[in-house]
N, C-alpha and C. Protein backbone atom coordinates (compact mmCIF):
# COMPACT_ATOMS: atom_id res chain seq x y z
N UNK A 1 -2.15 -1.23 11.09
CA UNK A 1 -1.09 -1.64 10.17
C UNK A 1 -0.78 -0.52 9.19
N UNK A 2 0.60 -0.04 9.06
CA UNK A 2 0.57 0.53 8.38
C UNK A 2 1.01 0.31 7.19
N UNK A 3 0.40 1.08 5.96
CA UNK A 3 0.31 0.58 4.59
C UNK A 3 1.50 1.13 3.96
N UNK A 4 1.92 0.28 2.62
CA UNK A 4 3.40 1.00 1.81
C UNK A 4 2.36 2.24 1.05
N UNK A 5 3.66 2.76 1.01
CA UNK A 5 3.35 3.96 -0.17
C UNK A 5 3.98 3.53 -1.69
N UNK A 6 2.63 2.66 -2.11
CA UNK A 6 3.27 2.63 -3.69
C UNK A 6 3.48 3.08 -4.41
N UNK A 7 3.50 4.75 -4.70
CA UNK A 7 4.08 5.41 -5.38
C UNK A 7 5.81 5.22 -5.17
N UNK A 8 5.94 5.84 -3.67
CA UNK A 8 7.28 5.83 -3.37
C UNK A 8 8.33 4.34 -3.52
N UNK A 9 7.59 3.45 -3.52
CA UNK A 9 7.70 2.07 -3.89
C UNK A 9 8.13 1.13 -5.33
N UNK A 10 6.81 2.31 -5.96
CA UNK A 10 7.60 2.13 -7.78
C UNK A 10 8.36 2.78 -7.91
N UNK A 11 8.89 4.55 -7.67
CA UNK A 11 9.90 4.78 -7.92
C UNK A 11 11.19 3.95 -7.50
N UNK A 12 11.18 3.55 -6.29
CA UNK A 12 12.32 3.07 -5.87
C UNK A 12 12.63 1.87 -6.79
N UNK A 13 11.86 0.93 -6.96
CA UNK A 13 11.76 0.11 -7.98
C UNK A 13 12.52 0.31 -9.54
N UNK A 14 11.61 1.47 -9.85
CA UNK A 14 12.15 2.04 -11.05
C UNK A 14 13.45 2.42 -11.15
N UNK A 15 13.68 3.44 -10.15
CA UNK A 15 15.50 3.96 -9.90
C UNK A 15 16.32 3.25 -9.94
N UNK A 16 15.84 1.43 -9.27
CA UNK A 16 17.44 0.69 -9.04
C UNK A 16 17.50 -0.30 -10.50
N UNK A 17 16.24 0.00 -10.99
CA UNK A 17 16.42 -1.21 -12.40
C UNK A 17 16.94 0.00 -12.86
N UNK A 18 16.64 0.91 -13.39
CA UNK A 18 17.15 2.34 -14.45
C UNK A 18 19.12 2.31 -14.24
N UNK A 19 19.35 2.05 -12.61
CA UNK A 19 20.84 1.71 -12.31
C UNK A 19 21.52 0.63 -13.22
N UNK A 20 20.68 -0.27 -12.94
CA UNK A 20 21.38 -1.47 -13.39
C UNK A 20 22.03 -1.63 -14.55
N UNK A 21 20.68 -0.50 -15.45
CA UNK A 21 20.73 -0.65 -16.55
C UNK A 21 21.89 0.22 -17.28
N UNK A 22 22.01 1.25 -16.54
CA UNK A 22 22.69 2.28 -16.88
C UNK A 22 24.13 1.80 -16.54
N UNK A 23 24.44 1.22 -15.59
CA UNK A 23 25.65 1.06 -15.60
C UNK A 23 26.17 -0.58 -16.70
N UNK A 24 25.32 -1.16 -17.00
CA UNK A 24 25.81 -2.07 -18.74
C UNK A 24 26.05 -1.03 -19.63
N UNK A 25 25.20 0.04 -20.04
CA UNK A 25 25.11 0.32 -21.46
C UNK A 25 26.12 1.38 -21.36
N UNK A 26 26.92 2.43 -20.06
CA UNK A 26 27.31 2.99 -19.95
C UNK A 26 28.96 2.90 -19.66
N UNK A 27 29.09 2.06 -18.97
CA UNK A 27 30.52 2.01 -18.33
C UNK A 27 30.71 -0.35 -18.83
N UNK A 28 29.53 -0.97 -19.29
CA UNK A 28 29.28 -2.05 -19.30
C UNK A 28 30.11 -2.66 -18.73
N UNK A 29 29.71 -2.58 -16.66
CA UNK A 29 30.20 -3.10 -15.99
C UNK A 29 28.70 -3.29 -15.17
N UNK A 30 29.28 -4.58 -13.94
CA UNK A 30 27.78 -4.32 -13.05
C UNK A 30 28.03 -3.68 -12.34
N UNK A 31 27.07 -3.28 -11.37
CA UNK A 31 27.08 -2.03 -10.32
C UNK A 31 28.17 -2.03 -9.55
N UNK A 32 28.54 -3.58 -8.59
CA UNK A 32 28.89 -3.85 -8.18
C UNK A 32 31.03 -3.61 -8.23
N UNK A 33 31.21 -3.70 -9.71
CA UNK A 33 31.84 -3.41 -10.22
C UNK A 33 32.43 -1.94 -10.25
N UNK A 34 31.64 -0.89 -10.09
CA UNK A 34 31.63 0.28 -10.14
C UNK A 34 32.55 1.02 -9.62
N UNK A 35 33.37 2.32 -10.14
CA UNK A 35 34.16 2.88 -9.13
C UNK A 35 33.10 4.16 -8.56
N UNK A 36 33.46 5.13 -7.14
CA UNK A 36 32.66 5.65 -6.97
C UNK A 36 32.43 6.72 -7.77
N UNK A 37 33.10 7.50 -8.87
CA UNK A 37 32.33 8.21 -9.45
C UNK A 37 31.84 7.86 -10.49
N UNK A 38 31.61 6.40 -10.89
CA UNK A 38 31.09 5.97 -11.87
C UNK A 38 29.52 5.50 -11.26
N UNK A 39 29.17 4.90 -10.16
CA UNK A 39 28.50 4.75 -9.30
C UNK A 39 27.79 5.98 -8.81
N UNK A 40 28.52 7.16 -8.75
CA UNK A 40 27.90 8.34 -8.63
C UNK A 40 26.85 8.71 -9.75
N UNK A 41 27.52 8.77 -11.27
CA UNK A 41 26.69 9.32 -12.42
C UNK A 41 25.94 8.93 -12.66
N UNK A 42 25.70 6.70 -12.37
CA UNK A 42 24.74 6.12 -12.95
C UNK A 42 23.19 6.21 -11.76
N UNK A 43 23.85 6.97 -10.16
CA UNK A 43 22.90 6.72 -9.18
C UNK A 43 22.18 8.31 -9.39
N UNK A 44 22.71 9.28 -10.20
CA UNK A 44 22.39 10.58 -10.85
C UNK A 44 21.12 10.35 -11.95
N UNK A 45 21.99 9.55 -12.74
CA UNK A 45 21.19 9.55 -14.09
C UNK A 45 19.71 8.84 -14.02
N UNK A 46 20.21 7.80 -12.98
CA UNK A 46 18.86 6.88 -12.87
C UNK A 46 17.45 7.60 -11.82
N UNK A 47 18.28 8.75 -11.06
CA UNK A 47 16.95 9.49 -10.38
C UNK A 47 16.90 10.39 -10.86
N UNK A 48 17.17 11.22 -11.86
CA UNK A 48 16.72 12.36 -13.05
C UNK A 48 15.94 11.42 -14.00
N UNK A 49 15.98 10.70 -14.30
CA UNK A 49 15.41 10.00 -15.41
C UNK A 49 13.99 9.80 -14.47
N UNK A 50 13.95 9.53 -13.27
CA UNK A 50 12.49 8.87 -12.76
C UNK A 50 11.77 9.77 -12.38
N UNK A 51 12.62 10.88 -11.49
CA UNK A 51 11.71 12.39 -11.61
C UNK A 51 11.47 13.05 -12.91
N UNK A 52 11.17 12.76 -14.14
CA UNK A 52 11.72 13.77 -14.89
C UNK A 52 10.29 13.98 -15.05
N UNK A 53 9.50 13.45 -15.26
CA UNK A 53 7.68 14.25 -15.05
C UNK A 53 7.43 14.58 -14.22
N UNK A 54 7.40 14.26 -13.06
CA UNK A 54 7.22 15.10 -11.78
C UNK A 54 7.99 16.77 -12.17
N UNK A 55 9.27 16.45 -12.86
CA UNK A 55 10.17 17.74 -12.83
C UNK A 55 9.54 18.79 -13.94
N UNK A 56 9.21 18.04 -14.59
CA UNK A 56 8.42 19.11 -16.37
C UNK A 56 6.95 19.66 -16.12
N UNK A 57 6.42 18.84 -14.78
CA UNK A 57 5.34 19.21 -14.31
C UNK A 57 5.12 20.49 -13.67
N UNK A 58 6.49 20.66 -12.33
CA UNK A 58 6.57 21.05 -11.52
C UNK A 58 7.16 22.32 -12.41
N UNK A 59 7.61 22.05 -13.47
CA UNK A 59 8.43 23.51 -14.25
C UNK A 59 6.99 24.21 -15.12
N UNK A 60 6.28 23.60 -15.20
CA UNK A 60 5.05 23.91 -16.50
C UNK A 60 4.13 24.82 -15.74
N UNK A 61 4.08 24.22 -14.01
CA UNK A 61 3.34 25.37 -13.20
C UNK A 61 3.90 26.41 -12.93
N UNK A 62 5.13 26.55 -12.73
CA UNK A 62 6.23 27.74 -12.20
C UNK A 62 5.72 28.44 -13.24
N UNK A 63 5.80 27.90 -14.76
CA UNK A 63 5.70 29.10 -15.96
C UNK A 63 4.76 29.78 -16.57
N UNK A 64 3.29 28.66 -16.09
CA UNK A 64 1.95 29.22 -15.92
C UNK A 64 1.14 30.70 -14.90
N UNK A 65 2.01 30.45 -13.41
CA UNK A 65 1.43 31.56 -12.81
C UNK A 65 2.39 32.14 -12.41
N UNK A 66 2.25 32.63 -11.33
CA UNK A 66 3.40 33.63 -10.63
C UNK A 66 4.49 33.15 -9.88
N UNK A 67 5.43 33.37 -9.88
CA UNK A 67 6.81 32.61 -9.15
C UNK A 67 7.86 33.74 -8.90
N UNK A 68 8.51 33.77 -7.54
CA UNK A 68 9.36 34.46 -7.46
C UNK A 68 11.09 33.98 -7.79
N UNK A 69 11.80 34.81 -8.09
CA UNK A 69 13.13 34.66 -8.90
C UNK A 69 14.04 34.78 -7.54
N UNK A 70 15.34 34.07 -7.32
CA UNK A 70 16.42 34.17 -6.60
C UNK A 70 17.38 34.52 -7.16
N UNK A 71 17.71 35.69 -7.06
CA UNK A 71 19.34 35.86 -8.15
C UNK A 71 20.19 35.55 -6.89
N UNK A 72 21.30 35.00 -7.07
CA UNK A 72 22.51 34.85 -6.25
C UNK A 72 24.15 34.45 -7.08
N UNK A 73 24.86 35.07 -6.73
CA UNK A 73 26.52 34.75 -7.41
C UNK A 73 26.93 33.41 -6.94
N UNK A 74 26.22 32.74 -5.57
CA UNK A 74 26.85 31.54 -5.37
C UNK A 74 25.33 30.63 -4.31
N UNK A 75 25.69 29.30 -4.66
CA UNK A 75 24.41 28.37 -4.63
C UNK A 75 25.59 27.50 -3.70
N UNK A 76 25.26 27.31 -3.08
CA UNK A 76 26.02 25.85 -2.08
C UNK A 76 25.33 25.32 -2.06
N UNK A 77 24.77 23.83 -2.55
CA UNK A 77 23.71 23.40 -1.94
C UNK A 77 24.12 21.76 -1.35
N UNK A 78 25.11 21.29 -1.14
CA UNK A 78 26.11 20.62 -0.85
C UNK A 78 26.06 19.43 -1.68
N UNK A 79 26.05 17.70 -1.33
CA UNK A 79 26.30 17.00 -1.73
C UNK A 79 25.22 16.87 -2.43
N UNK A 80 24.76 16.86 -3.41
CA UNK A 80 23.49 16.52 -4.14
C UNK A 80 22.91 15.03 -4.56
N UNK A 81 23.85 14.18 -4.38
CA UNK A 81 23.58 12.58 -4.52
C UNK A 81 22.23 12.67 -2.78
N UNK A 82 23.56 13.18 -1.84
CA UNK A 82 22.91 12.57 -0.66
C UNK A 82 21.39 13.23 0.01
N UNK A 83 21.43 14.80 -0.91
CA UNK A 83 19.72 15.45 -0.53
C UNK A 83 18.73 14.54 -1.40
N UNK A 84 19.36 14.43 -2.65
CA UNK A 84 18.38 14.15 -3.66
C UNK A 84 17.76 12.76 -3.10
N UNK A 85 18.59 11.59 -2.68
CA UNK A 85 18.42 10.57 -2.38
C UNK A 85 17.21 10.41 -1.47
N UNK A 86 17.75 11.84 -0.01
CA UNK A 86 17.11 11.47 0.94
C UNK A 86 15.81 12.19 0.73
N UNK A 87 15.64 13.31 -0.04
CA UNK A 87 14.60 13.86 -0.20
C UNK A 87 13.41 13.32 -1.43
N UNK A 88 14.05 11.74 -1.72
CA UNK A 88 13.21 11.19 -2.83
C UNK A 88 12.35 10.06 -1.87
N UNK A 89 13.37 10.48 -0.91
CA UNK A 89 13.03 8.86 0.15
C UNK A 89 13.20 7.48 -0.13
N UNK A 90 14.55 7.84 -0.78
CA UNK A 90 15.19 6.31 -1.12
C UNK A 90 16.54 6.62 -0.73
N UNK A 91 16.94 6.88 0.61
CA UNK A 91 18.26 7.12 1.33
C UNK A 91 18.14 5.89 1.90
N UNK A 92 17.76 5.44 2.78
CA UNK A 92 17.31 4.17 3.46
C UNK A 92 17.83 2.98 2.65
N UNK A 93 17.03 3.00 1.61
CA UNK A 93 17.03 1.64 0.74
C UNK A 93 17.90 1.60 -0.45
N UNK A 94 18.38 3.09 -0.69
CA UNK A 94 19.62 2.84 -1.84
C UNK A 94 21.19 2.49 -1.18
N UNK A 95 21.24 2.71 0.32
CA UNK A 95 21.99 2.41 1.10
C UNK A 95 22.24 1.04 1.16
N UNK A 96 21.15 0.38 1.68
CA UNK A 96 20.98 -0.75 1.51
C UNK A 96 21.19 -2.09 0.44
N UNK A 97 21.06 -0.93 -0.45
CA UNK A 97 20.65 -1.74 -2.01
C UNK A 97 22.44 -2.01 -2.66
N UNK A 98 22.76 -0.20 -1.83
CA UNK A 98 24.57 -0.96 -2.30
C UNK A 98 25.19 -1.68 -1.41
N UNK A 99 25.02 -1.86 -0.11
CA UNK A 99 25.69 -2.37 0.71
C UNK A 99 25.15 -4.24 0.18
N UNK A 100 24.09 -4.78 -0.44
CA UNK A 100 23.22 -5.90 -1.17
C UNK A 100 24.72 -5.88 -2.15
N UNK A 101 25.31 -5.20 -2.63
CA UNK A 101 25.91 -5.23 -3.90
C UNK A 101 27.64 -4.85 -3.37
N UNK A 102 27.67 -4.57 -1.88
CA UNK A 102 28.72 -4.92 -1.67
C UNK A 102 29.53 -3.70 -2.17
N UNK A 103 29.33 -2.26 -2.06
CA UNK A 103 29.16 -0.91 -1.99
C UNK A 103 28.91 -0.50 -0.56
N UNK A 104 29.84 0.72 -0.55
CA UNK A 104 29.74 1.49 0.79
C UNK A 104 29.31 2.91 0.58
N UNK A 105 27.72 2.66 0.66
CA UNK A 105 27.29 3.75 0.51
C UNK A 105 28.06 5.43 1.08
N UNK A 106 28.89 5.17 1.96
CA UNK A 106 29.82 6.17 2.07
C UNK A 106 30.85 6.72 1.24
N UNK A 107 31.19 5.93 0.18
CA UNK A 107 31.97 6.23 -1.07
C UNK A 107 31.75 7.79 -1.69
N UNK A 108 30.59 7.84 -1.61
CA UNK A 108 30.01 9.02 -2.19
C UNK A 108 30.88 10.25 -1.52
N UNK A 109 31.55 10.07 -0.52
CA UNK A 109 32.37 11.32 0.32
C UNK A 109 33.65 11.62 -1.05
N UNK A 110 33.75 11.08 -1.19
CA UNK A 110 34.72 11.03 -2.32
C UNK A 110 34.98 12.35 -3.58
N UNK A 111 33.30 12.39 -3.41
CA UNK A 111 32.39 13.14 -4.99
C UNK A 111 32.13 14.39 -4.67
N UNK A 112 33.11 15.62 -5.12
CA UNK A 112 32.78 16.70 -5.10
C UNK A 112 31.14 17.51 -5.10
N UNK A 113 31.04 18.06 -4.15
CA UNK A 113 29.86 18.41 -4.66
C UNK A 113 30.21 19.77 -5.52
N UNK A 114 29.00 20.45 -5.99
CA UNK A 114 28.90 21.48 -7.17
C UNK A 114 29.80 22.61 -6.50
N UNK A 115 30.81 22.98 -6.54
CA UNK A 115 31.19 24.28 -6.34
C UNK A 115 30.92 25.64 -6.44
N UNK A 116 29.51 25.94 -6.46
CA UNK A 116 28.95 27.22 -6.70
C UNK A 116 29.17 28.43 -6.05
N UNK A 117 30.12 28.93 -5.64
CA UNK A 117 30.74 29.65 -4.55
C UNK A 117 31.42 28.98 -3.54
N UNK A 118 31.93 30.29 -2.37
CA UNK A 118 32.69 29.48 -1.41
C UNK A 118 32.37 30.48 -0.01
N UNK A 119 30.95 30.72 -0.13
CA UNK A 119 30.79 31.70 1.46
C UNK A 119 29.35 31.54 2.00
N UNK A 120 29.06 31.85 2.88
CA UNK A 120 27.93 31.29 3.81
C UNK A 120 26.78 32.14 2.99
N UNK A 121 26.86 33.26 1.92
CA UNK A 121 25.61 33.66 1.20
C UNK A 121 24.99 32.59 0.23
N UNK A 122 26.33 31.93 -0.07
CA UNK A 122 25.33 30.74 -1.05
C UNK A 122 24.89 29.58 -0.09
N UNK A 123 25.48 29.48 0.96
CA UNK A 123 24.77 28.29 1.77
C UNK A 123 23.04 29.07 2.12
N UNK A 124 22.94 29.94 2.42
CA UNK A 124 21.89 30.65 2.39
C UNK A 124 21.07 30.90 1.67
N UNK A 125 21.50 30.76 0.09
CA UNK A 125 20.88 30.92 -0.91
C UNK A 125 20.27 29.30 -1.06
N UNK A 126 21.19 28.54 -1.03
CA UNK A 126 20.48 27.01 -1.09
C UNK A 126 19.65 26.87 -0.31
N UNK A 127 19.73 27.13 1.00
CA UNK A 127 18.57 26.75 1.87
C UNK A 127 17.46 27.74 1.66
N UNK A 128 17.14 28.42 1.11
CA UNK A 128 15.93 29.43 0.45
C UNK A 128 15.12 28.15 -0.61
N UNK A 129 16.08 27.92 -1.47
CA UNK A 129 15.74 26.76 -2.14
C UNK A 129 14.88 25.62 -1.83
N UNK A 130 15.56 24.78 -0.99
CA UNK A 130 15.24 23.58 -0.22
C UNK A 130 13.62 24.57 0.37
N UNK A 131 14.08 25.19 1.01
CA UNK A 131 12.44 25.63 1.81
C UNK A 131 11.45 25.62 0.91
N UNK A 132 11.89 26.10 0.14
CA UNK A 132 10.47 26.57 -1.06
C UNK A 132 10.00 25.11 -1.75
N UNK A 133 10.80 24.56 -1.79
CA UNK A 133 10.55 22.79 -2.69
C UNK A 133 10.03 22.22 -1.60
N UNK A 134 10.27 22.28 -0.34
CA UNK A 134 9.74 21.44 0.73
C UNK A 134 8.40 22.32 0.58
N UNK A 135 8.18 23.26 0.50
CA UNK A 135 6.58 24.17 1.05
C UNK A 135 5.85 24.12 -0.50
N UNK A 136 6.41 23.59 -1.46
CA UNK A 136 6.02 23.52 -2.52
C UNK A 136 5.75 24.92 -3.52
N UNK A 137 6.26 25.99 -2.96
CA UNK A 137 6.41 27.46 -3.33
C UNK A 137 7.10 28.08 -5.00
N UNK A 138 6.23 28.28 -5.67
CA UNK A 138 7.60 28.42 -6.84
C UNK A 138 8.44 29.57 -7.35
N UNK A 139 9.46 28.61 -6.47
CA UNK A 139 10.76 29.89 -6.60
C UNK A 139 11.97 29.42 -7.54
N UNK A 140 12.77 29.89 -8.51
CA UNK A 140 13.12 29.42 -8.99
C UNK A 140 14.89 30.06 -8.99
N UNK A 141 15.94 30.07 -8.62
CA UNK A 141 17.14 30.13 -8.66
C UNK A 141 17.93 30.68 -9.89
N UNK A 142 18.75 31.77 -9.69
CA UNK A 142 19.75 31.96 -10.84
C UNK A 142 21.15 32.43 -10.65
N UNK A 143 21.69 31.81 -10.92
CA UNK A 143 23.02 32.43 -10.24
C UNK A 143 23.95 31.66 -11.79
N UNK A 144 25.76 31.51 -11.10
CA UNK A 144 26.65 31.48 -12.44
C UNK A 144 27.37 29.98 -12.13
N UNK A 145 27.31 29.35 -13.05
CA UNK A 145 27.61 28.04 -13.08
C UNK A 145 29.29 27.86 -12.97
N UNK A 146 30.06 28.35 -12.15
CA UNK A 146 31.69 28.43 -11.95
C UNK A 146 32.48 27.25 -12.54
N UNK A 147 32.84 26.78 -13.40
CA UNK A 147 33.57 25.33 -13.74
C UNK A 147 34.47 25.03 -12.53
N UNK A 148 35.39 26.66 -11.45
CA UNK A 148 36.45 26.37 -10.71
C UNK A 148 35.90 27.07 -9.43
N UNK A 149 34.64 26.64 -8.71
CA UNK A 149 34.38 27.25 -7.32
C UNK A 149 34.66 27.27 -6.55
N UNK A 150 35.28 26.26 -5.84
CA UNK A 150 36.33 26.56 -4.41
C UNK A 150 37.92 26.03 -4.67
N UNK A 151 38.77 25.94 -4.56
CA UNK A 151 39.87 25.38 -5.00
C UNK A 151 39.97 24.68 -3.72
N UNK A 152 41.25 23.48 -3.70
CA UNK A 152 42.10 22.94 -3.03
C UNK A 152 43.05 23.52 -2.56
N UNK A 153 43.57 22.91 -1.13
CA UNK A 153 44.45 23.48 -0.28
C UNK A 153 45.34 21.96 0.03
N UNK A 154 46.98 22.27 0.01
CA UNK A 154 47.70 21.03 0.76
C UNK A 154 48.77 21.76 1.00
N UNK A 155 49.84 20.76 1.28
CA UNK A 155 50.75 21.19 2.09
C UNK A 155 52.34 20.86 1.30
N UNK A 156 53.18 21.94 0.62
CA UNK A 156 54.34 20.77 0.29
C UNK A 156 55.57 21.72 0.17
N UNK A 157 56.83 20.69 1.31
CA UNK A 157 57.55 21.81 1.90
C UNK A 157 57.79 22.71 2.45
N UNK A 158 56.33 22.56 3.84
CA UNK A 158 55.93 23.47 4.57
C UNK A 158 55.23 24.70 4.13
N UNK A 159 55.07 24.83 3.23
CA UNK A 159 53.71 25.81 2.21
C UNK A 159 52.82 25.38 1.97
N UNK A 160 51.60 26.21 1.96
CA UNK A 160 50.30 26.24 1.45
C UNK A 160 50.83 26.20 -0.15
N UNK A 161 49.59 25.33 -0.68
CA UNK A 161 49.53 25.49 -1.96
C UNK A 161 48.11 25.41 -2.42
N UNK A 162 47.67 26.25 -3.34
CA UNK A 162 46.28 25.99 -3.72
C UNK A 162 46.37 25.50 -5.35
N UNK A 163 44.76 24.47 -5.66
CA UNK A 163 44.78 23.77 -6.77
C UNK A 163 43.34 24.34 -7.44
N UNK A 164 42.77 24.34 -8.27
CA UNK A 164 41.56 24.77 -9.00
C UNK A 164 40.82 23.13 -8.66
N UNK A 165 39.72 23.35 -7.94
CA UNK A 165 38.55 22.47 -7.76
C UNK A 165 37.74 22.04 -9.07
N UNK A 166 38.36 21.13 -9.73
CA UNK A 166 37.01 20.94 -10.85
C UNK A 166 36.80 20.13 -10.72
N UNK A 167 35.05 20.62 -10.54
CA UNK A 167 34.34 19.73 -9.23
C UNK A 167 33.14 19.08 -10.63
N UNK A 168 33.21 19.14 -11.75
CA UNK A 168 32.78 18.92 -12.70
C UNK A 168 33.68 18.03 -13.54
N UNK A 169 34.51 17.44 -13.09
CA UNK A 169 35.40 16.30 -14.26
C UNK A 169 34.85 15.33 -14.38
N UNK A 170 34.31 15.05 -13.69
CA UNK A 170 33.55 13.53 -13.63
C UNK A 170 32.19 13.60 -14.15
N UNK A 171 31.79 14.25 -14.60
CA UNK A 171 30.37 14.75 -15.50
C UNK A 171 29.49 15.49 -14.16
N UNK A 172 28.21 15.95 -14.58
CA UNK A 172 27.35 16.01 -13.28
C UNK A 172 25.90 15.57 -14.14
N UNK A 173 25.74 14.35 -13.35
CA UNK A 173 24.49 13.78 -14.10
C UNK A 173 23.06 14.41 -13.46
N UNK A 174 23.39 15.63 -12.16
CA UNK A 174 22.18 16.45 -11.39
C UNK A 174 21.42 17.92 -12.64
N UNK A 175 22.09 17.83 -13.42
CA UNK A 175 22.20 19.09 -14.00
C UNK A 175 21.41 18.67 -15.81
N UNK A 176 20.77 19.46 -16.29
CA UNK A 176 20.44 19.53 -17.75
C UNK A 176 20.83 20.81 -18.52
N UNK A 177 22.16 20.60 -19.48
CA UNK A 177 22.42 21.56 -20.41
C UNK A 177 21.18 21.97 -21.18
N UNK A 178 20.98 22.98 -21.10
CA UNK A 178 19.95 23.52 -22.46
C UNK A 178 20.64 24.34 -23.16
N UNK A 179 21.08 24.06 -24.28
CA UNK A 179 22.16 24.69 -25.48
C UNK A 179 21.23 25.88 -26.22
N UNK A 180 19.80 25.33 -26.51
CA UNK A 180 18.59 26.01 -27.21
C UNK A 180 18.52 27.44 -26.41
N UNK A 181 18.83 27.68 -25.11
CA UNK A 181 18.22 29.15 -24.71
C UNK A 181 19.82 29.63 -24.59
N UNK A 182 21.12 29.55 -24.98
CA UNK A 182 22.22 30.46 -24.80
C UNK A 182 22.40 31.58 -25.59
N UNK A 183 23.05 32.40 -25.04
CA UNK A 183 22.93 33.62 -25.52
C UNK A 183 24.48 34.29 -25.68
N UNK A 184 24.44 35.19 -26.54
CA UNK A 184 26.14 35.85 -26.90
C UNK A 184 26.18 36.90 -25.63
N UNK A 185 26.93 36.89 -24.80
CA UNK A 185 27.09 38.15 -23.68
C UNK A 185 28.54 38.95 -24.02
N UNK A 186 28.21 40.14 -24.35
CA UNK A 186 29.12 41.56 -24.77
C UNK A 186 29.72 41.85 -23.81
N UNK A 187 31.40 41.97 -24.20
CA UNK A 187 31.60 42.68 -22.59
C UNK A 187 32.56 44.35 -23.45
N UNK A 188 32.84 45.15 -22.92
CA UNK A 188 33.80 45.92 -23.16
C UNK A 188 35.34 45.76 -23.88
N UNK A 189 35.45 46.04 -25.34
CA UNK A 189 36.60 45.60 -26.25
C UNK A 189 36.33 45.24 -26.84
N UNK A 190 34.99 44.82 -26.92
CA UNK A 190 34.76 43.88 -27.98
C UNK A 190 34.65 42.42 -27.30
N UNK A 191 34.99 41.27 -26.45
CA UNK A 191 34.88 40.27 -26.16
C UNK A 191 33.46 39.86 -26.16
N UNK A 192 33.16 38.69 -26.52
CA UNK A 192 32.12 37.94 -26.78
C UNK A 192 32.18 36.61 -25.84
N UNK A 193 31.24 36.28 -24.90
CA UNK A 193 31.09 35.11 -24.42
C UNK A 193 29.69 34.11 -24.68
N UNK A 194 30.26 33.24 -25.07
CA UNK A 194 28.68 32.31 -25.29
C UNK A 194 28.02 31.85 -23.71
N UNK A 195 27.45 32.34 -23.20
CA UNK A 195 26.73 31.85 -22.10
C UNK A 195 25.54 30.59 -22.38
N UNK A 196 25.66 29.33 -21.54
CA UNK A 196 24.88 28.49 -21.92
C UNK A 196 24.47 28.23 -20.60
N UNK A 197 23.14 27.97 -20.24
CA UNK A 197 22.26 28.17 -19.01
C UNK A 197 22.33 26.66 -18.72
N UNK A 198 21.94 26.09 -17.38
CA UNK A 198 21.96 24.34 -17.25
C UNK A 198 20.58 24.73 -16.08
N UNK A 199 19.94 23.38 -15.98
CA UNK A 199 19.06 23.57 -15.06
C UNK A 199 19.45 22.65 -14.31
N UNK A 200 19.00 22.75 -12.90
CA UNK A 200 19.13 21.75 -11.89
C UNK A 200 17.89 21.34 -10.77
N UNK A 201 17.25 20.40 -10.43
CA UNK A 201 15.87 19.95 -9.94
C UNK A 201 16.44 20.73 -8.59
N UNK A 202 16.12 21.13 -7.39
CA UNK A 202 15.74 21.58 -6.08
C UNK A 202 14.73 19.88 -5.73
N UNK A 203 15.16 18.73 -5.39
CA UNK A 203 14.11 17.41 -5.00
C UNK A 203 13.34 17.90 -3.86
């Protein structure tokens, strides 16, 4: 017979009450209710909130011993609802849990993922990522947070037209601003940019 894994068991537990909850105090609608990118932020917020010791843990060792650095200009790392989910091992049952609530867990196609570039070096760079979190390796990622990373393409009056992708309007509940480590970056003329760093979990 094989036995549950109650760890993986309370989290899941934990994640869909943390939902519930999040979507009263937030949008104070029920889940059910939800549009999908509202449904997106609260299914964000509620699995950052449950990893978040596992995550301060996993950051406290990186900063204790030795870890290697990834610089890259662009990070693809695609839909991040649907790795994070499946790599928490609650793809299965959060599926489930909306389709219980009358949600199509497919909605999520909807939801931009992070636009961090637009060429097969950052798909490359993500999967460096993923490897090292799966092998438990600590490597840690740096690259430039683009507000406009790939744009839109349609069609009107027989022309191409392109649109700026902001793939960030809808908040990104995967990500933690840290305001405390930004820094003034100098460029030539005199221009001044405030650079403000965000972190993001690798699940």
């Amino acid at each position: 017979m094989i036995q549950p894994n109650i760890e993986r068991i309370d989290l899941m537990s934990k994640t869909f009450e943390s939902m519930s909850i999040f979507s009263r105090s937030m949008y104070r609608k029920e889940i059910s209710a939800l549009s999908p990118e509202e449904l997106h932020f609260v299914t964000g917020a509620a699995v950052m909130e449950n990893i978040a010791d596992i995550w301060n843990e996993s950051r406290k060792k990186h900063r204790e011993g030795r870890r290697a650095c990834y610089l890259s200009a662009e990070f693809l790392t695609g839909r991040a609802i649907y790795n994070n989910l499946l790599c928490s091992g609650l793809a299965s049952e959060a599926k489930a849990f909306f389709e219980d609530k009358g949600l199509d867990f497919g909605a999520f196609e909807e939801i931009e993922d992070a636009a961090l570039g637009n060429g097969g070096l950052g798909r490359l760079a993500a999967c460096f990522l993923d490897s090292a979190a799966s092998m438990g390796l600590p490597l840690d990622g740096y690259g430039i947070r683009y507000r406009y990373g790939l744009f839109k393409q349609k069609t009107e009056k027989g022309f191409q037209k392109e649109e700026p992708d902001d793939w960030s309007r809808f908040g990104d509940p995967w990500s933690v601003r840290c305001e405390e480590e930004s820094v003034i970056v100098e460029f030539g003329g005199g221009e001044k940019v405030k650079a403000v760093p965000y972190d993001m979990p690798i699940i």
